[in-house]
PDB file of N, CA and C in Angstrom:
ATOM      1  N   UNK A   1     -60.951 -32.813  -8.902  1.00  0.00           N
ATOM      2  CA  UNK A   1     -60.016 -31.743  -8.774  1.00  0.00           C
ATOM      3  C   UNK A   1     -59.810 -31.421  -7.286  1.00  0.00           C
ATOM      4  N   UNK A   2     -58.694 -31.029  -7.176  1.00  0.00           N
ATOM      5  CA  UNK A   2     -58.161 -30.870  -5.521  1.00  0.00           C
ATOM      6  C   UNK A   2     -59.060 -29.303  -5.220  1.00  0.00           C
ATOM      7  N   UNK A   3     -58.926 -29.432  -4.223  1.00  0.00           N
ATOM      8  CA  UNK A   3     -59.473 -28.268  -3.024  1.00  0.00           C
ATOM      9  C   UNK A   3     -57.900 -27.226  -3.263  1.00  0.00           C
ATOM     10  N   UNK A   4     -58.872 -25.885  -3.329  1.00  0.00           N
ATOM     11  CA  UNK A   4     -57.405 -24.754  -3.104  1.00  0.00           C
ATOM     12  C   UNK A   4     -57.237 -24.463  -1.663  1.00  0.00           C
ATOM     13  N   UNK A   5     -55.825 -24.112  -1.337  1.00  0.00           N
ATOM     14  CA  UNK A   5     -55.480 -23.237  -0.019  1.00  0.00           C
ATOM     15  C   UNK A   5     -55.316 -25.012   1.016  1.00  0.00           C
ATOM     16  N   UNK A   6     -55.418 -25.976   0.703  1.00  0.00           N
ATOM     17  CA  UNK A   6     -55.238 -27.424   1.439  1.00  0.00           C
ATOM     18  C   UNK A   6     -54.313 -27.238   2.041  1.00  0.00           C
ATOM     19  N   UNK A   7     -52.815 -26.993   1.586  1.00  0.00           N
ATOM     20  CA  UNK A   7     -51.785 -26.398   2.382  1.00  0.00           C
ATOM     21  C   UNK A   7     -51.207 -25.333   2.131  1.00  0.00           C
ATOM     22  N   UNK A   8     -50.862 -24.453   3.255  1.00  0.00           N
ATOM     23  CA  UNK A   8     -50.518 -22.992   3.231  1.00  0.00           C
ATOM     24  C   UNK A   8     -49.179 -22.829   4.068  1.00  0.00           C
ATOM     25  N   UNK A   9     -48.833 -22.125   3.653  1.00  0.00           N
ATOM     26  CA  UNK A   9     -47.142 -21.679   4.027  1.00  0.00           C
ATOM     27  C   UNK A   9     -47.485 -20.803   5.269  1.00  0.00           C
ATOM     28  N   UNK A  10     -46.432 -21.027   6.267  1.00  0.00           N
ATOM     29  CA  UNK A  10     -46.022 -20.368   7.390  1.00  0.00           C
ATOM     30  C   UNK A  10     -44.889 -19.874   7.649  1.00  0.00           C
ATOM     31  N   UNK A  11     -44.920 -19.046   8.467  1.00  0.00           N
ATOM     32  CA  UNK A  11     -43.402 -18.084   9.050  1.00  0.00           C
ATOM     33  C   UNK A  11     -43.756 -18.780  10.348  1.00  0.00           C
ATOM     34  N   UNK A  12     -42.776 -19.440  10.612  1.00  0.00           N
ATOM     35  CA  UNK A  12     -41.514 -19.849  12.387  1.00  0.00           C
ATOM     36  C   UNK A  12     -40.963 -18.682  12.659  1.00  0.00           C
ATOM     37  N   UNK A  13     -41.458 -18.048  14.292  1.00  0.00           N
ATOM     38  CA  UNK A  13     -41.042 -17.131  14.600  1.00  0.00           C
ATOM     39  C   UNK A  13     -40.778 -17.546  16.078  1.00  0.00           C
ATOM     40  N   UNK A  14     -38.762 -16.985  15.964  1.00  0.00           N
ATOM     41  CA  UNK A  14     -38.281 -17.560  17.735  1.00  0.00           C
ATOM     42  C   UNK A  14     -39.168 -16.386  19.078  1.00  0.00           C
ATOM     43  N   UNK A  15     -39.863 -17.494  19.853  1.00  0.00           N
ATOM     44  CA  UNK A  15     -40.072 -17.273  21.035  1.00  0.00           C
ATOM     45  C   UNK A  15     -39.666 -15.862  21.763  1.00  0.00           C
ATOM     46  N   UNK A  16     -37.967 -16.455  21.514  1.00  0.00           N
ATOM     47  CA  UNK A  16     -37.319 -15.314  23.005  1.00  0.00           C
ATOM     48  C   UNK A  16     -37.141 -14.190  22.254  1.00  0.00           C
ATOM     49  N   UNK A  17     -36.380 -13.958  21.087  1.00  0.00           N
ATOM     50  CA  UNK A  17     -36.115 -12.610  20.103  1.00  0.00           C
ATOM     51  C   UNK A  17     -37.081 -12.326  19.167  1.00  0.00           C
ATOM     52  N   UNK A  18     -38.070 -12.901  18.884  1.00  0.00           N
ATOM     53  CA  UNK A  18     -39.129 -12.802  17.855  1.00  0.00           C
ATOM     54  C   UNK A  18     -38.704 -12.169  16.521  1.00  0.00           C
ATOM     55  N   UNK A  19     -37.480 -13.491  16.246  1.00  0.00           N
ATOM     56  CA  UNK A  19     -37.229 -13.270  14.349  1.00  0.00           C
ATOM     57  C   UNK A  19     -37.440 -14.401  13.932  1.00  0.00           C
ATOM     58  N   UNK A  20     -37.752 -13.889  12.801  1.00  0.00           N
ATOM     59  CA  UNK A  20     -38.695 -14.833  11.731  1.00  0.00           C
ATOM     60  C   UNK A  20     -37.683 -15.253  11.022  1.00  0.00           C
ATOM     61  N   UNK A  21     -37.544 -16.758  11.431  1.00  0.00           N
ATOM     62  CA  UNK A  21     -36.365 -17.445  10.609  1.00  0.00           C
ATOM     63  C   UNK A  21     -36.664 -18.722   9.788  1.00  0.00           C
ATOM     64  N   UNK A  22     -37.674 -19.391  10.053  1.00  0.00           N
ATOM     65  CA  UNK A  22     -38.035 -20.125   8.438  1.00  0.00           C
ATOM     66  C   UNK A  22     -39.541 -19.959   7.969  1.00  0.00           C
ATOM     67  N   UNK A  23     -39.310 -20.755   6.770  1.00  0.00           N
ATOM     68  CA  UNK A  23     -40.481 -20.757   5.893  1.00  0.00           C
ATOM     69  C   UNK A  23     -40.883 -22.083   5.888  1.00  0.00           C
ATOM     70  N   UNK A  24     -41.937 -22.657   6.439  1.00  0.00           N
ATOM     71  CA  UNK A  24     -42.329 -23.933   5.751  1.00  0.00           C
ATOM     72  C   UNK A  24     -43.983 -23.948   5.497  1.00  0.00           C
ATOM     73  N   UNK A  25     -44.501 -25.198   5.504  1.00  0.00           N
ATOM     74  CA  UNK A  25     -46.021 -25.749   4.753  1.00  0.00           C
ATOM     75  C   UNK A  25     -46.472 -26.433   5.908  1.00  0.00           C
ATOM     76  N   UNK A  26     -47.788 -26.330   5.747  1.00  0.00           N
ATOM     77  CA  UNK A  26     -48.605 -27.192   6.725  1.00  0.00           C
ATOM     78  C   UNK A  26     -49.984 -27.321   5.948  1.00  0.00           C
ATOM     79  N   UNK A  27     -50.338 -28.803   5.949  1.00  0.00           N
ATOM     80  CA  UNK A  27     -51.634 -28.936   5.967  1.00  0.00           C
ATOM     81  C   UNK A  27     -53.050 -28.746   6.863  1.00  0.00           C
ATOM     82  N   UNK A  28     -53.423 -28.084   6.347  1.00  0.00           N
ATOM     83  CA  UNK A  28     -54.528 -27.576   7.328  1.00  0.00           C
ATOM     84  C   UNK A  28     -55.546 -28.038   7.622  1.00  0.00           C
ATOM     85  N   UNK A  29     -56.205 -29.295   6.888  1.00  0.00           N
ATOM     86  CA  UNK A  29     -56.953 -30.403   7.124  1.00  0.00           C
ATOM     87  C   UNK A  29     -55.870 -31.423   8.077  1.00  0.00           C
ATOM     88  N   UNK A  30     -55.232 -31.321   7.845  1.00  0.00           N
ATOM     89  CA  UNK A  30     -54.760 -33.078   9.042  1.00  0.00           C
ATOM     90  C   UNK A  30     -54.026 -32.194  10.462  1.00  0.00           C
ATOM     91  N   UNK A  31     -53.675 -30.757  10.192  1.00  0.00           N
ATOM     92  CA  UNK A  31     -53.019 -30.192  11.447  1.00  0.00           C
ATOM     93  C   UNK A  31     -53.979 -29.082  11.771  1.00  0.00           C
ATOM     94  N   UNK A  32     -54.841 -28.837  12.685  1.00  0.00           N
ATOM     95  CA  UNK A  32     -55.646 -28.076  12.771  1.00  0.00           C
ATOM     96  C   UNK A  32     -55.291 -27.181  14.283  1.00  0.00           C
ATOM     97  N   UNK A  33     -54.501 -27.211  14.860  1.00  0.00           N
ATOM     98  CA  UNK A  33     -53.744 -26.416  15.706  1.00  0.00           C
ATOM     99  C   UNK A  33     -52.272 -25.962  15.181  1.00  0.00           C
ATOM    100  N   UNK A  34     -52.023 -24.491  16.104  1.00  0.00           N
ATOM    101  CA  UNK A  34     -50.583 -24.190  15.422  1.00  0.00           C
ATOM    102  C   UNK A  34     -49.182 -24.939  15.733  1.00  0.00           C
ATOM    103  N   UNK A  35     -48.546 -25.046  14.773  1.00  0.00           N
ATOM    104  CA  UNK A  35     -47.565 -25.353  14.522  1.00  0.00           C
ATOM    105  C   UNK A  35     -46.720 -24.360  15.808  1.00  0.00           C
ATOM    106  N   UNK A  36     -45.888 -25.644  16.702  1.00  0.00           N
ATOM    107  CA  UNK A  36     -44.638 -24.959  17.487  1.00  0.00           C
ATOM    108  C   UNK A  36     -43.463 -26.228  17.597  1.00  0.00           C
ATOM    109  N   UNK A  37     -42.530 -25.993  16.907  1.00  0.00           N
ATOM    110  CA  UNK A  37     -41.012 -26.812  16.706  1.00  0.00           C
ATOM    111  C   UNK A  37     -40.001 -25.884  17.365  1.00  0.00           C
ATOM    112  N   UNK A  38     -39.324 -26.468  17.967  1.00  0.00           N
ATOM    113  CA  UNK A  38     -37.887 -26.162  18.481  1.00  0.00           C
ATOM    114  C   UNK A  38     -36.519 -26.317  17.694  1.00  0.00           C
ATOM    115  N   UNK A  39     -36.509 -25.089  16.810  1.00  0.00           N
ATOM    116  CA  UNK A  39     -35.507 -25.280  15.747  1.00  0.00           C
ATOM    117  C   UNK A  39     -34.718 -24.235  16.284  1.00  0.00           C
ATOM    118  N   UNK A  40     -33.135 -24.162  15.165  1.00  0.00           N
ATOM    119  CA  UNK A  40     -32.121 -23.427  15.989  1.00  0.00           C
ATOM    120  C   UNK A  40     -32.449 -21.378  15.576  1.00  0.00           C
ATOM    121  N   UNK A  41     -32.225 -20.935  16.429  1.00  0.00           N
ATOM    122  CA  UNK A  41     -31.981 -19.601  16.080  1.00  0.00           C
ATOM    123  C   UNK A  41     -30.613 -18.724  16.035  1.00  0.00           C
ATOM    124  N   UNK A  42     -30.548 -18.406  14.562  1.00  0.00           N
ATOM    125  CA  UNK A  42     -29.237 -17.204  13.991  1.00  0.00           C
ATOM    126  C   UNK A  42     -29.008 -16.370  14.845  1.00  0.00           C
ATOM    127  N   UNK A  43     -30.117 -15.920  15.657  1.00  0.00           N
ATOM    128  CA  UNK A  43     -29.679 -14.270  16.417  1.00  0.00           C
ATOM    129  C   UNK A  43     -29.355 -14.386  17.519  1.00  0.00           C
ATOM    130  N   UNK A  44     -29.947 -16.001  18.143  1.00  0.00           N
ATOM    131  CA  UNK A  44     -29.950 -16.221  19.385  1.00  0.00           C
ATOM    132  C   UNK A  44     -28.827 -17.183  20.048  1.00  0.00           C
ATOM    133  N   UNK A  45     -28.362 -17.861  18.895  1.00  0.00           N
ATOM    134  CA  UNK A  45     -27.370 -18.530  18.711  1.00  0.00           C
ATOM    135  C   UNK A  45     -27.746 -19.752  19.485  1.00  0.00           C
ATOM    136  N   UNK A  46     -28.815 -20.686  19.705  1.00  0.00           N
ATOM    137  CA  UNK A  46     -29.185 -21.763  19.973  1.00  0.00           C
ATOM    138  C   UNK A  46     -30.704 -22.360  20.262  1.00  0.00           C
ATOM    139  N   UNK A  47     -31.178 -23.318  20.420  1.00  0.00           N
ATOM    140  CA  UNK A  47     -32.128 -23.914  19.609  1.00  0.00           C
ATOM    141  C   UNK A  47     -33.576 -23.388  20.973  1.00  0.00           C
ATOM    142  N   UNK A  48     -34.640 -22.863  19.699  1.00  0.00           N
ATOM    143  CA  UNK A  48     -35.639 -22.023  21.069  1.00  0.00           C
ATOM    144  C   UNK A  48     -36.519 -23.013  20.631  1.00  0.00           C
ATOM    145  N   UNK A  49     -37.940 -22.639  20.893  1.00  0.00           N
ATOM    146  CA  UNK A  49     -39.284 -22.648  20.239  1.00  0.00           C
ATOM    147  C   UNK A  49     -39.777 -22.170  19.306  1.00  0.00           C
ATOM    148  N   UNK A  50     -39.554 -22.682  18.334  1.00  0.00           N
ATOM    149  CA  UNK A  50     -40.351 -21.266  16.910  1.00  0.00           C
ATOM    150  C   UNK A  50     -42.199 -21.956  17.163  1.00  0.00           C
ATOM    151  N   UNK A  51     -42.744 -20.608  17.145  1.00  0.00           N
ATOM    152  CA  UNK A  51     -43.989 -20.618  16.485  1.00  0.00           C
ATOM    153  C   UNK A  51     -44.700 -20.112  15.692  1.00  0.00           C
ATOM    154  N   UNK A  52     -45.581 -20.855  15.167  1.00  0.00           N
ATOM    155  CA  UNK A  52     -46.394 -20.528  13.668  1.00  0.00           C
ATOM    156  C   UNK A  52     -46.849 -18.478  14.060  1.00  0.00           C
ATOM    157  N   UNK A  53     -46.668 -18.103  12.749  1.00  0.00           N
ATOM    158  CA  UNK A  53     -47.387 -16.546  12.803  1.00  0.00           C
ATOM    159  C   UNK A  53     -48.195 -16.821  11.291  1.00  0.00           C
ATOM    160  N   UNK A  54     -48.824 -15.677  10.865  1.00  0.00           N
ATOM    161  CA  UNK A  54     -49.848 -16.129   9.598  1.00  0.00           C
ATOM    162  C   UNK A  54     -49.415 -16.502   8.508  1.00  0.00           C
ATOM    163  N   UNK A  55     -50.095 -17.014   7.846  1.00  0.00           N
ATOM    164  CA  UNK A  55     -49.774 -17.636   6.799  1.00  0.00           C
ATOM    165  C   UNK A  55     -49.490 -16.458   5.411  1.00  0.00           C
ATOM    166  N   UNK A  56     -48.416 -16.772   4.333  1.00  0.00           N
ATOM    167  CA  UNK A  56     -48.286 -16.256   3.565  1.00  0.00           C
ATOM    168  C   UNK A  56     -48.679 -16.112   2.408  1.00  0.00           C
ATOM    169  N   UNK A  57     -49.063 -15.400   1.376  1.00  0.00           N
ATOM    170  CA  UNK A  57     -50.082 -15.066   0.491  1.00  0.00           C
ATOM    171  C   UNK A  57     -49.098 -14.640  -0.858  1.00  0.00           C
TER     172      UNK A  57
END
């Protein structure tokens, strides 16, 4: 039987305006530092740094 909590959901939050604009998954056995992607931002109107904030429950 699998292990619980293996992968856990995160909020991407932009850098410069700090809004929380996606939702995704990460495994926490094979990625053991946080998650930071450069995806686009709605408020900011072009592509920042999102980084990981806590995980969702």
């Amino acid at each position: 039987m699998a292990k619980k909590d293996v992968v856990m959901k995160i909020l991407l939050v932009c850098t410069v305006c700090d809004s929380r604009n996606y939702l995704t998954t990460r495994n926490k056995l094979n990625t053991t530092e946080k998650l930071g992607l450069k995806k686009y931002c709605k408020k900011c109107r072009k592509h920042t740094q999102h980084k990981e904030t806590d995980k969702l429950k």
